[in-house]
N, C-alpha and C. Protein backbone atom coordinates (compact mmCIF):
# COMPACT_ATOMS: atom_id res chain seq x y z
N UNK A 1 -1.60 168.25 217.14
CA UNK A 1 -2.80 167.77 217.82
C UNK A 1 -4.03 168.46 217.28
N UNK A 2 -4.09 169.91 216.98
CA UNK A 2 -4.68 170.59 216.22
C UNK A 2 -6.19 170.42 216.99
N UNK A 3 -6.80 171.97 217.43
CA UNK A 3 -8.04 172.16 217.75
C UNK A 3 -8.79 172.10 216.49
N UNK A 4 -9.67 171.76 216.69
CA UNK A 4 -10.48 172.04 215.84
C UNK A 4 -11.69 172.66 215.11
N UNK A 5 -12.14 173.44 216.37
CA UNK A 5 -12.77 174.41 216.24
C UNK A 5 -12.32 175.80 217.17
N UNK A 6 -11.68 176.82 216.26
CA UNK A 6 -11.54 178.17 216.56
C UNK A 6 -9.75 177.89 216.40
N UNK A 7 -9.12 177.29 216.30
CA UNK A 7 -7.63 177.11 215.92
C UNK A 7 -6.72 176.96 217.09
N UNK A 8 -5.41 177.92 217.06
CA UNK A 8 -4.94 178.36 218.19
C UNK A 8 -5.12 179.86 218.98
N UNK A 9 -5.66 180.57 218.20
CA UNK A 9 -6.01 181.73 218.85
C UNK A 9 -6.94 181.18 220.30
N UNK A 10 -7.09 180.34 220.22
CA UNK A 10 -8.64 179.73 221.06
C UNK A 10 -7.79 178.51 222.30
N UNK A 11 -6.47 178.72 222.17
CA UNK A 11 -5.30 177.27 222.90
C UNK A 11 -5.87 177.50 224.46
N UNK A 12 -5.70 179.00 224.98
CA UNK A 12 -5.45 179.12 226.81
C UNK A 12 -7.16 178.54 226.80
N UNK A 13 -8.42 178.68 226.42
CA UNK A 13 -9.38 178.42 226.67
C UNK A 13 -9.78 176.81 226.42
N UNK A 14 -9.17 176.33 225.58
CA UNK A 14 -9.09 174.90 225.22
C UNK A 14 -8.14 174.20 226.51
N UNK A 15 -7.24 174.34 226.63
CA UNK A 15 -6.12 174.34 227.55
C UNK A 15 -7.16 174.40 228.93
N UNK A 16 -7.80 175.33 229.43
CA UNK A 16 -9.02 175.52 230.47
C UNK A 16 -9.97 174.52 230.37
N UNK A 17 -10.51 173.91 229.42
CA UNK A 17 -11.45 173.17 229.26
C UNK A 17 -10.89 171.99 229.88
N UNK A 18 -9.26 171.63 229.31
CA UNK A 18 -8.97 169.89 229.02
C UNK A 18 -8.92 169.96 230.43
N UNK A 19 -8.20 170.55 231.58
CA UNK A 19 -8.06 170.94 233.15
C UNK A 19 -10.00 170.93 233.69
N UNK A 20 -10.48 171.41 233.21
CA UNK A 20 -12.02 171.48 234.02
C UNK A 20 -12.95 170.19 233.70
N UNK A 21 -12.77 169.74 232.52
CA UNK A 21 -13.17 167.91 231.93
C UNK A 21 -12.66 167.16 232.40
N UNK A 22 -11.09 166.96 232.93
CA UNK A 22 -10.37 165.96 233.94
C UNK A 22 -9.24 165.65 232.72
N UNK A 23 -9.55 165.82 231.40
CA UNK A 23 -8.11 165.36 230.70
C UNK A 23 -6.87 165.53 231.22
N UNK A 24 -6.96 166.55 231.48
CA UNK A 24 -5.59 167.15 232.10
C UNK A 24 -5.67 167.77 233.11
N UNK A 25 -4.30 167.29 234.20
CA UNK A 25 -4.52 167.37 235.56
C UNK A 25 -3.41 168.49 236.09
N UNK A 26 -3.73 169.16 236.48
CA UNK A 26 -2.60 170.28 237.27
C UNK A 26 -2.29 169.92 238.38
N UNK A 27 -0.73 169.47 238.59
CA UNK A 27 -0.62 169.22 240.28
C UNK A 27 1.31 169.60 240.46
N UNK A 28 1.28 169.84 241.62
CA UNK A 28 2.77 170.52 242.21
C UNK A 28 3.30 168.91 243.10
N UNK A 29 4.68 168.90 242.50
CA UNK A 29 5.49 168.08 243.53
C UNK A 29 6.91 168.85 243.94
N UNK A 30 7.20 168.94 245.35
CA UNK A 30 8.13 169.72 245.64
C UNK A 30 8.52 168.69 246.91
N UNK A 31 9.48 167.84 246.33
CA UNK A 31 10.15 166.92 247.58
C UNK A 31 11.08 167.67 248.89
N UNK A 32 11.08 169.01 248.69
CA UNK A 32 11.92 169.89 249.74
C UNK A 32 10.62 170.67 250.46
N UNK A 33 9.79 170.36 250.05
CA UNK A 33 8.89 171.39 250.71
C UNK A 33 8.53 170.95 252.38
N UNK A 34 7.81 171.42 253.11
CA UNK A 34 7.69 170.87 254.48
C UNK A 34 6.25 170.03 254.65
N UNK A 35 6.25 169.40 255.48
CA UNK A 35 5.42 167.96 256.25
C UNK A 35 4.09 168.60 255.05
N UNK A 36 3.22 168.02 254.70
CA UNK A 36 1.78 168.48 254.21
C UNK A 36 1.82 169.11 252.75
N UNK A 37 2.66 169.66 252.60
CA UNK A 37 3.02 170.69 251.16
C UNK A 37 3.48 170.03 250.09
N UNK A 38 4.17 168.81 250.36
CA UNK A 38 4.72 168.24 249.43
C UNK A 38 3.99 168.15 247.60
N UNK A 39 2.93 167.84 248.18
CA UNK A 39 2.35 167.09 247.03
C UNK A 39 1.03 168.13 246.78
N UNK A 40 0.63 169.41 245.85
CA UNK A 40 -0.41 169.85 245.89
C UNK A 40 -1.09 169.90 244.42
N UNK A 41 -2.40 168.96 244.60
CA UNK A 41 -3.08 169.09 243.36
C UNK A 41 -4.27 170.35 243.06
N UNK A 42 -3.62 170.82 242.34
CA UNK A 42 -4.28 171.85 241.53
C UNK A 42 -5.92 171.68 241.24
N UNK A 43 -5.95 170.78 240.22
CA UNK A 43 -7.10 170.53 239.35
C UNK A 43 -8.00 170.40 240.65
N UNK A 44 -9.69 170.46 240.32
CA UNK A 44 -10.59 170.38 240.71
C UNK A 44 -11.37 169.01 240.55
N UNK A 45 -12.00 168.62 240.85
CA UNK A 45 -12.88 167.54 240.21
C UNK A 45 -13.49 167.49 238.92
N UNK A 46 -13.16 166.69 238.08
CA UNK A 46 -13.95 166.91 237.07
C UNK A 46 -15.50 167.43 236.73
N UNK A 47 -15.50 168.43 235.69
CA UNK A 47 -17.05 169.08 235.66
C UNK A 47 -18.06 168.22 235.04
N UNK A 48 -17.21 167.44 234.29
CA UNK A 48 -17.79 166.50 232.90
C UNK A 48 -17.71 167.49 232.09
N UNK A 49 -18.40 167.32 230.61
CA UNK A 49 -17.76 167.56 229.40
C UNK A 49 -16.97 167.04 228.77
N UNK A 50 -16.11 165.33 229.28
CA UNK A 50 -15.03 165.33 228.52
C UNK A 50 -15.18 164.79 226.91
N UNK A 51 -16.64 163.93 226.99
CA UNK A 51 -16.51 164.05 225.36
C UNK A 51 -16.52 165.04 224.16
N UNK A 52 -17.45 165.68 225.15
CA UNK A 52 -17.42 166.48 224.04
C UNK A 52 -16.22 167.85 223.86
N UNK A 53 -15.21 167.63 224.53
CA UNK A 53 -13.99 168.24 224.74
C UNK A 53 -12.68 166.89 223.66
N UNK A 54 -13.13 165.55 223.68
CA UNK A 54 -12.97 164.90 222.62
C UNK A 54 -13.09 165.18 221.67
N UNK A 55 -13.96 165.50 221.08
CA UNK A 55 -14.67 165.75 219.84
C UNK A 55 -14.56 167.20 219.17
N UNK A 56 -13.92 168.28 220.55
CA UNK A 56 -13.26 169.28 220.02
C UNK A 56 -11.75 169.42 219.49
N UNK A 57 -11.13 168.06 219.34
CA UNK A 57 -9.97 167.58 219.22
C UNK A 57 -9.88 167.19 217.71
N UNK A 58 -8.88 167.46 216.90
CA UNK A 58 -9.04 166.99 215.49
C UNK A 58 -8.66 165.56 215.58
N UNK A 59 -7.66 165.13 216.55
CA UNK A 59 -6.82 163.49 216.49
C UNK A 59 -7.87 162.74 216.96
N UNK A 60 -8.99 163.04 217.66
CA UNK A 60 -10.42 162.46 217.89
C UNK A 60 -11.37 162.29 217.44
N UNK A 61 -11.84 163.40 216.76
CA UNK A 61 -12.87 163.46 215.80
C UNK A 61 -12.31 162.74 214.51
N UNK A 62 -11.71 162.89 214.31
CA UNK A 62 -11.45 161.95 213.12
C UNK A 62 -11.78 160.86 213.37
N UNK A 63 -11.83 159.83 213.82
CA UNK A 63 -11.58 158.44 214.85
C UNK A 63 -13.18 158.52 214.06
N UNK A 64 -14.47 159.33 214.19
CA UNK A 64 -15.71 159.31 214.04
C UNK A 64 -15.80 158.66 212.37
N UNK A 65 -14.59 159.80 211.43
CA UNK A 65 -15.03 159.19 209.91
C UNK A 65 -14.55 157.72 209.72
N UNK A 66 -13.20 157.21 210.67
CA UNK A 66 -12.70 156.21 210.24
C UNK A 66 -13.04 154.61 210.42
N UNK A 67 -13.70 154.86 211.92
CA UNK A 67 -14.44 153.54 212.38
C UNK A 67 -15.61 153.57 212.50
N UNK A 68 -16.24 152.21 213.07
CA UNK A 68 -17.80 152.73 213.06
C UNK A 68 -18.09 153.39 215.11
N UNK A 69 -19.26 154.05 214.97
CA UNK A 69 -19.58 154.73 215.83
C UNK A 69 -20.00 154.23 216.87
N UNK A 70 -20.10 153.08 217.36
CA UNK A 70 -20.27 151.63 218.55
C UNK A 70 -18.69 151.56 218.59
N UNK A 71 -17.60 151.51 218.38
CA UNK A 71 -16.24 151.35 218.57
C UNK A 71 -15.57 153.01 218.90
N UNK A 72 -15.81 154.04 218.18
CA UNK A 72 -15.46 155.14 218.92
C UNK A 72 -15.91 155.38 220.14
N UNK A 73 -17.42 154.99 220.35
CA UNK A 73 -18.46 155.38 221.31
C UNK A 73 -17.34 155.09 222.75
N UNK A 74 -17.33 153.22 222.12
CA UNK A 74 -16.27 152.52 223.78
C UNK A 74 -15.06 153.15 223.82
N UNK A 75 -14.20 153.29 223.04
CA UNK A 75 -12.75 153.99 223.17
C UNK A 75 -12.74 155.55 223.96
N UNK A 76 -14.15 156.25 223.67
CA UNK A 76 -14.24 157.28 224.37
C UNK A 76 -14.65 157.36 225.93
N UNK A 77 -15.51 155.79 226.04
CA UNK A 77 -15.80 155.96 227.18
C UNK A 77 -14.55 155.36 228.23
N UNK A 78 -14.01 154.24 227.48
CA UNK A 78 -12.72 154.21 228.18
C UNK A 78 -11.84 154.87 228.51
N UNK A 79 -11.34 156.12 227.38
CA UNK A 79 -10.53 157.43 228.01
C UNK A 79 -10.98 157.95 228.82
N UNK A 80 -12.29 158.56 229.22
CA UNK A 80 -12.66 158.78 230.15
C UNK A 80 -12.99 158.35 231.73
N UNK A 81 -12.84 157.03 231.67
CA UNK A 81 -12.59 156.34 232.74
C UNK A 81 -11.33 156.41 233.34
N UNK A 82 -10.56 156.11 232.23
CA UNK A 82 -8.89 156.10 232.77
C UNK A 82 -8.76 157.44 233.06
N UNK A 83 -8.97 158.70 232.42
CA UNK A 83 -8.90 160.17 233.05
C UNK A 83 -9.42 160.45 234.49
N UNK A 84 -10.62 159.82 235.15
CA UNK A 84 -11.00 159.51 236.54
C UNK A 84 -10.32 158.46 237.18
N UNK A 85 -9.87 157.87 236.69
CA UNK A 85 -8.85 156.65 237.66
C UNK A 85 -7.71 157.56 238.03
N UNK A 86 -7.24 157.92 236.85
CA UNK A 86 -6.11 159.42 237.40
C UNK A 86 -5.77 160.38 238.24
N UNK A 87 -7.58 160.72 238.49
CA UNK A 87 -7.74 161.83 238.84
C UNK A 87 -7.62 161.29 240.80
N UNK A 88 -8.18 160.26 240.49
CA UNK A 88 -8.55 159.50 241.89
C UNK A 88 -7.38 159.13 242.40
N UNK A 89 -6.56 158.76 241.83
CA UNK A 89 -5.18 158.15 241.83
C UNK A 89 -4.18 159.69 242.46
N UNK A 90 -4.47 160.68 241.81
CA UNK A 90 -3.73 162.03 242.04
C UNK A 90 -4.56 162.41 243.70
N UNK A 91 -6.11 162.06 243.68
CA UNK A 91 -6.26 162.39 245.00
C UNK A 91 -5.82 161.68 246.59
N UNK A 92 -5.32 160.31 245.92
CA UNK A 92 -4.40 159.88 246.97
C UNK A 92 -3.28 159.98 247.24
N UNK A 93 -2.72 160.80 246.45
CA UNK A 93 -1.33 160.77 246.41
C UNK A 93 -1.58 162.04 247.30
N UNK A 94 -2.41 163.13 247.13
CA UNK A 94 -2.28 164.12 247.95
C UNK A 94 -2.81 164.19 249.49
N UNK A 95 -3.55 162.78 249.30
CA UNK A 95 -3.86 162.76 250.86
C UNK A 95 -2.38 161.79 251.70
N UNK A 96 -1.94 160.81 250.56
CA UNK A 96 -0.95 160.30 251.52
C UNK A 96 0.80 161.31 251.79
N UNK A 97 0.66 162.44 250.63
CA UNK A 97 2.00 163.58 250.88
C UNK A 97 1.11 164.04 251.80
N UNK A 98 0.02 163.75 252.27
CA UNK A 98 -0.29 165.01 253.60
C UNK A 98 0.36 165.04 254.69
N UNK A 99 0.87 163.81 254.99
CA UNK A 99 0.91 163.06 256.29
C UNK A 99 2.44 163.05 256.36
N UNK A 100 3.35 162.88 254.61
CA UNK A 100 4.26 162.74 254.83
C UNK A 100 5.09 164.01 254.91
């Protein structure tokens, strides 16, 4: 997948970023746990940043030399949509394990 700026020495802080942009979502499922606990999401709301947390990505930035920049532009804004549909999607799931 390869960072692309600062390598892997730089992974746990990249890794921090994709969690605080909404790429990536931290959440606990524990079907033994009791009434409310079941389901606990981690992640926060997204801070924004996620393009340009894109663009710190080598499998992304590339996308910039290969097509034109009106077609990356939409593909980025679409990942980012679907990363908030996710996120929204993960916050119901934790309001409806509340109950269960």
């Amino acid at each position: 997948h390869s960072i692309k700026k600062g390598g892997m020495q730089n992974c746990q802080a990249e890794m921090k970023k994709a969690v605080d942009c909404g790429y990536w979502n931290l959440f606990r499922f524990n079907p033994e746990a009791e009434v409310g606990k079941k389901f606990t999401l981690d992640s926060k709301e997204p801070k924004g940043g996620y393009q340009e947390f894109l663009m710190n990505e080598a499998r992304y930035a590339s996308l910039s030399r290969v097509l034109p920049q009106e077609q990356v532009d939409k593909l980025f804004k679409e990942n980012e949509e679907a990363a908030i549909a996710r996120y929204q999607h993960l916050t119901k799931l934790k309001d409806l394990y509340a109950e269960v």
